[in-house]
C-alpha atoms as a PDB file:
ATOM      1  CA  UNK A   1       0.000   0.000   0.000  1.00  0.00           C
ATOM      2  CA  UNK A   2       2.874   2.383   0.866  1.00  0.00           C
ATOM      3  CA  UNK A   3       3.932   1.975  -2.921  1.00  0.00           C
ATOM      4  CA  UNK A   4       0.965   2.826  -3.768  1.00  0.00           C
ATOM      5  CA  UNK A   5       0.280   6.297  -1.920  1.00  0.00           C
ATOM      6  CA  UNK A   6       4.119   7.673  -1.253  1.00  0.00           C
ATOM      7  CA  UNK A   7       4.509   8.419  -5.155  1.00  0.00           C
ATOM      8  CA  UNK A   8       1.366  11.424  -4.186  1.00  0.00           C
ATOM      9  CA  UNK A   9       3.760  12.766  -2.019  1.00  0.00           C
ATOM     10  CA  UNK A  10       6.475  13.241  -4.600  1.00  0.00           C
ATOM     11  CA  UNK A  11       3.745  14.424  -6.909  1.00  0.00           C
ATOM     12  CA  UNK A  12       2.174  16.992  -4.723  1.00  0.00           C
ATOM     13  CA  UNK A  13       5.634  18.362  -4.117  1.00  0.00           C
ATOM     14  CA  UNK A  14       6.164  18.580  -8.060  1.00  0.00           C
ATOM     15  CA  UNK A  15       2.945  19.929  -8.652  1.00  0.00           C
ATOM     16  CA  UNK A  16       3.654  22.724  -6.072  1.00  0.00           C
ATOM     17  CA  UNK A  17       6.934  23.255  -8.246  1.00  0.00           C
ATOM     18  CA  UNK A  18       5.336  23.875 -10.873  1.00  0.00           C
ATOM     19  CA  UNK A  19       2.893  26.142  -9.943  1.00  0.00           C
ATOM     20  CA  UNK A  20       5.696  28.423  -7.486  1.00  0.00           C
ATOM     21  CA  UNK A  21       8.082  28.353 -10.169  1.00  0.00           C
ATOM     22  CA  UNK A  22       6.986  29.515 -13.263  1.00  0.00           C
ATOM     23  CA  UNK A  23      10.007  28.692 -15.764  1.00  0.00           C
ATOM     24  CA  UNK A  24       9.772  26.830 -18.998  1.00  0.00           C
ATOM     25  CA  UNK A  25      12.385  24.300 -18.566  1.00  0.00           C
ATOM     26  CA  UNK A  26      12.278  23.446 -14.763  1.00  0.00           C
ATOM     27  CA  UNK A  27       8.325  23.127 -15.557  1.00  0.00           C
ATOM     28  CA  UNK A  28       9.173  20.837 -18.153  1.00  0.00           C
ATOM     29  CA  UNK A  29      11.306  18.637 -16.249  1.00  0.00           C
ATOM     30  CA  UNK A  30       8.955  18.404 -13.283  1.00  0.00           C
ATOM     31  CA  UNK A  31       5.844  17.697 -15.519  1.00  0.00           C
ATOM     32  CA  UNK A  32       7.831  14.765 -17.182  1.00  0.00           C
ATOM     33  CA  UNK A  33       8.651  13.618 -13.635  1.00  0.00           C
ATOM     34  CA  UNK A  34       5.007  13.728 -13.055  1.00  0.00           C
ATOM     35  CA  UNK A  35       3.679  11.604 -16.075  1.00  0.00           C
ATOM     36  CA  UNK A  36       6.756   9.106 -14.951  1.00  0.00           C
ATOM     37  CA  UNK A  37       4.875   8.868 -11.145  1.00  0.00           C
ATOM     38  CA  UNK A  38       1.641   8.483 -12.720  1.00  0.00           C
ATOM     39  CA  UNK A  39       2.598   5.980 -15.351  1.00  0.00           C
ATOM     40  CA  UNK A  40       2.483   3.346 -13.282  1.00  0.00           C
ATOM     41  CA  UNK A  41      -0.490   4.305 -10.763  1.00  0.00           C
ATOM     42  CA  UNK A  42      -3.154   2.378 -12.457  1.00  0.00           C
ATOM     43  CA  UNK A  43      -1.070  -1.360 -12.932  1.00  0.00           C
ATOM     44  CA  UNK A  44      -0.307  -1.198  -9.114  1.00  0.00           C
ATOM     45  CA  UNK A  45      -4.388  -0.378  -8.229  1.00  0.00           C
ATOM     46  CA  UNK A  46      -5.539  -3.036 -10.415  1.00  0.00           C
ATOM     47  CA  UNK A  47      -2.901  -6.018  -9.053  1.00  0.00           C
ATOM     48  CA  UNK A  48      -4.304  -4.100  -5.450  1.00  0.00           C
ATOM     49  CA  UNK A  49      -7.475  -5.554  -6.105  1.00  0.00           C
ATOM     50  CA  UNK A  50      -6.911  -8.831  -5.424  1.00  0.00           C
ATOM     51  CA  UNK A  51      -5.868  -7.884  -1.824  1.00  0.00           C
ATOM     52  CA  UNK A  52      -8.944  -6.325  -0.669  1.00  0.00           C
ATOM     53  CA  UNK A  53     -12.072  -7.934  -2.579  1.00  0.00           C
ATOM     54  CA  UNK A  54     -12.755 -11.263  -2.566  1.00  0.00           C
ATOM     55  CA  UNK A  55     -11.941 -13.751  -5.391  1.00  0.00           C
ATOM     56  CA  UNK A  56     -15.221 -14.609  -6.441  1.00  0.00           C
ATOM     57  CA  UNK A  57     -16.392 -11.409  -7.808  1.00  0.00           C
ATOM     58  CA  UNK A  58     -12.843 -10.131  -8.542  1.00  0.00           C
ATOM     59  CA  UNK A  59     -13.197 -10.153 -12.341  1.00  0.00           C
ATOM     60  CA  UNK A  60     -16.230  -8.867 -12.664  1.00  0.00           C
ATOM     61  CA  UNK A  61     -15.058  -5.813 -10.112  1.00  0.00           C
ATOM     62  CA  UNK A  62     -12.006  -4.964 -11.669  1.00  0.00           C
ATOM     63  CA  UNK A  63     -14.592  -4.366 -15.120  1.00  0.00           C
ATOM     64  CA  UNK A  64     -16.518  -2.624 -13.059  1.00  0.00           C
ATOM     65  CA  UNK A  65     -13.313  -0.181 -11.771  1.00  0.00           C
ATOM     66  CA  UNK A  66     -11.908  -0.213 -15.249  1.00  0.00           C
ATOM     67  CA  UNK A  67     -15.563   0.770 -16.527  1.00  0.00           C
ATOM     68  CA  UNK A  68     -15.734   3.985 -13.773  1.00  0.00           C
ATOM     69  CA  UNK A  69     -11.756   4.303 -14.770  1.00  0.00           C
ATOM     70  CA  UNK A  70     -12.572   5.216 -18.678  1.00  0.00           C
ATOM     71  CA  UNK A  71     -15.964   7.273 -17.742  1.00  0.00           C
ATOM     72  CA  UNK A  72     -13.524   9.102 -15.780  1.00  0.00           C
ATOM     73  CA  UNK A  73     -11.289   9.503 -18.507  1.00  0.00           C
ATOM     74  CA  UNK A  74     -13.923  10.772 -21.060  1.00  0.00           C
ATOM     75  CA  UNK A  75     -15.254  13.408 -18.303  1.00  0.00           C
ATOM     76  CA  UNK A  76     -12.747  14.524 -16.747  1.00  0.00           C
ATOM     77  CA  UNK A  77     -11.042  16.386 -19.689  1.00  0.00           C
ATOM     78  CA  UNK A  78     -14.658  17.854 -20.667  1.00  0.00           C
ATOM     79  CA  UNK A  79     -15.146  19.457 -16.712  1.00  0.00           C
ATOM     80  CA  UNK A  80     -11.217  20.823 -16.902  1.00  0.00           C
ATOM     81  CA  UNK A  81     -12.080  22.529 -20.443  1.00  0.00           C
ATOM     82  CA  UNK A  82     -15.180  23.866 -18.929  1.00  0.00           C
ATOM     83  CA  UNK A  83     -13.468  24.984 -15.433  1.00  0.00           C
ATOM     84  CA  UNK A  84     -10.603  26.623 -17.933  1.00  0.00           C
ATOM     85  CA  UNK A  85     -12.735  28.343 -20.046  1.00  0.00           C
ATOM     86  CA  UNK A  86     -15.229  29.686 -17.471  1.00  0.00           C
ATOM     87  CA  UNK A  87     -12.430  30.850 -14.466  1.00  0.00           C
ATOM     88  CA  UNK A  88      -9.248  30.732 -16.868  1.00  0.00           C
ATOM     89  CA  UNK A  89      -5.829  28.340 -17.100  1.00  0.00           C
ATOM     90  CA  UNK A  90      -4.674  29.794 -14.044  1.00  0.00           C
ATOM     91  CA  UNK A  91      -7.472  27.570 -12.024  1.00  0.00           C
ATOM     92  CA  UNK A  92      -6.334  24.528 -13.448  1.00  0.00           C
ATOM     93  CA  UNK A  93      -3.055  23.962 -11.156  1.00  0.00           C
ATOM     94  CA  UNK A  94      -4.960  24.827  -7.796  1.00  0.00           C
ATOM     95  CA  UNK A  95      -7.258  21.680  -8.879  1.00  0.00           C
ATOM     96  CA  UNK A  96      -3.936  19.354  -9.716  1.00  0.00           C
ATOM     97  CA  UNK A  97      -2.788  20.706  -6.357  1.00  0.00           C
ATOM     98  CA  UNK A  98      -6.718  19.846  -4.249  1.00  0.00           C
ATOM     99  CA  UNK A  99      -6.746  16.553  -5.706  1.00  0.00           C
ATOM    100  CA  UNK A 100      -3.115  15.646  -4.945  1.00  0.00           C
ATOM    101  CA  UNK A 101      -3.367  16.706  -1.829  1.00  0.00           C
ATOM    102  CA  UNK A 102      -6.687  14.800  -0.998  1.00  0.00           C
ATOM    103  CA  UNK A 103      -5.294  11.725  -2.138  1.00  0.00           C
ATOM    104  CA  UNK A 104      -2.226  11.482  -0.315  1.00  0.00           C
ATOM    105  CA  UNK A 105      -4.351  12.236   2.898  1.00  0.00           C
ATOM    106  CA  UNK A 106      -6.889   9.871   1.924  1.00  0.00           C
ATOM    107  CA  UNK A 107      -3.969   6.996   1.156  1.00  0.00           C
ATOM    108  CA  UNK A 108      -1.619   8.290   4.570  1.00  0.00           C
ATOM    109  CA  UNK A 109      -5.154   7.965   6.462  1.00  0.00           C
ATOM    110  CA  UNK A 110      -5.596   3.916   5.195  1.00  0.00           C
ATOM    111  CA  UNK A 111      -1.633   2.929   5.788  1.00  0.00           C
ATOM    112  CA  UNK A 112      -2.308   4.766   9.613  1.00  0.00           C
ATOM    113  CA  UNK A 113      -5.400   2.362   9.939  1.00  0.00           C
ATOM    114  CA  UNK A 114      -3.429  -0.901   8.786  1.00  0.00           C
END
């Protein structure tokens, strides 16, 4: 689980980077460091999955997740664009920076319950 939720950390710290620091080519770097700590987010979730729900409905609930993963992945583009174009670009990294944020406190809260 710790691999899991410790790469939010590091990305939460890069996103912040990004948004203090507003030069081309340390932005660069730090947003290719960020695709490379998301890359491999959604592999370790799905081999997750057979820790925590039973075997008997396992591939049938991974479709499920994977179904909710690509609805998420049609709307969530369409809500940024519309956030963008009604309050501007500059609203978009405050977002990246919320949901970061609530994820590594929602992943530090289940490893302090373990």
């Amino acid at each position: 689980i710790l691999v899991l939720y410790s790469p939010y950390l590091i990305l939460y710290r890069l996103e912040i980077f990004i948004w203090a620091v507003p030069r081309l080519v340390p932005s660069a770097v730090a947003i290719s460091l960020v695709g490379l700590f998301l890359g491999p987010m959604f592999p370790i979730m799905m081999n997750q999955c057979g820790n925590f729900i039973p075997t008997h409905i396992l591939s049938g609930a991974i479709g499920w997740i994977v179904s909710f993963g690509m609805v998420g992945t049609a709307a969530v583009p369409l809500l940024t664009g519309i956030l963008a174009d009604a309050k501007g670009v500059v609203s978009l990294q405050p977002l990246l920076v919320d949901r970061l944020s609530f994820e590594s406190y929602r992943g530090l809260r289940f490893i302090a319950a373990d």
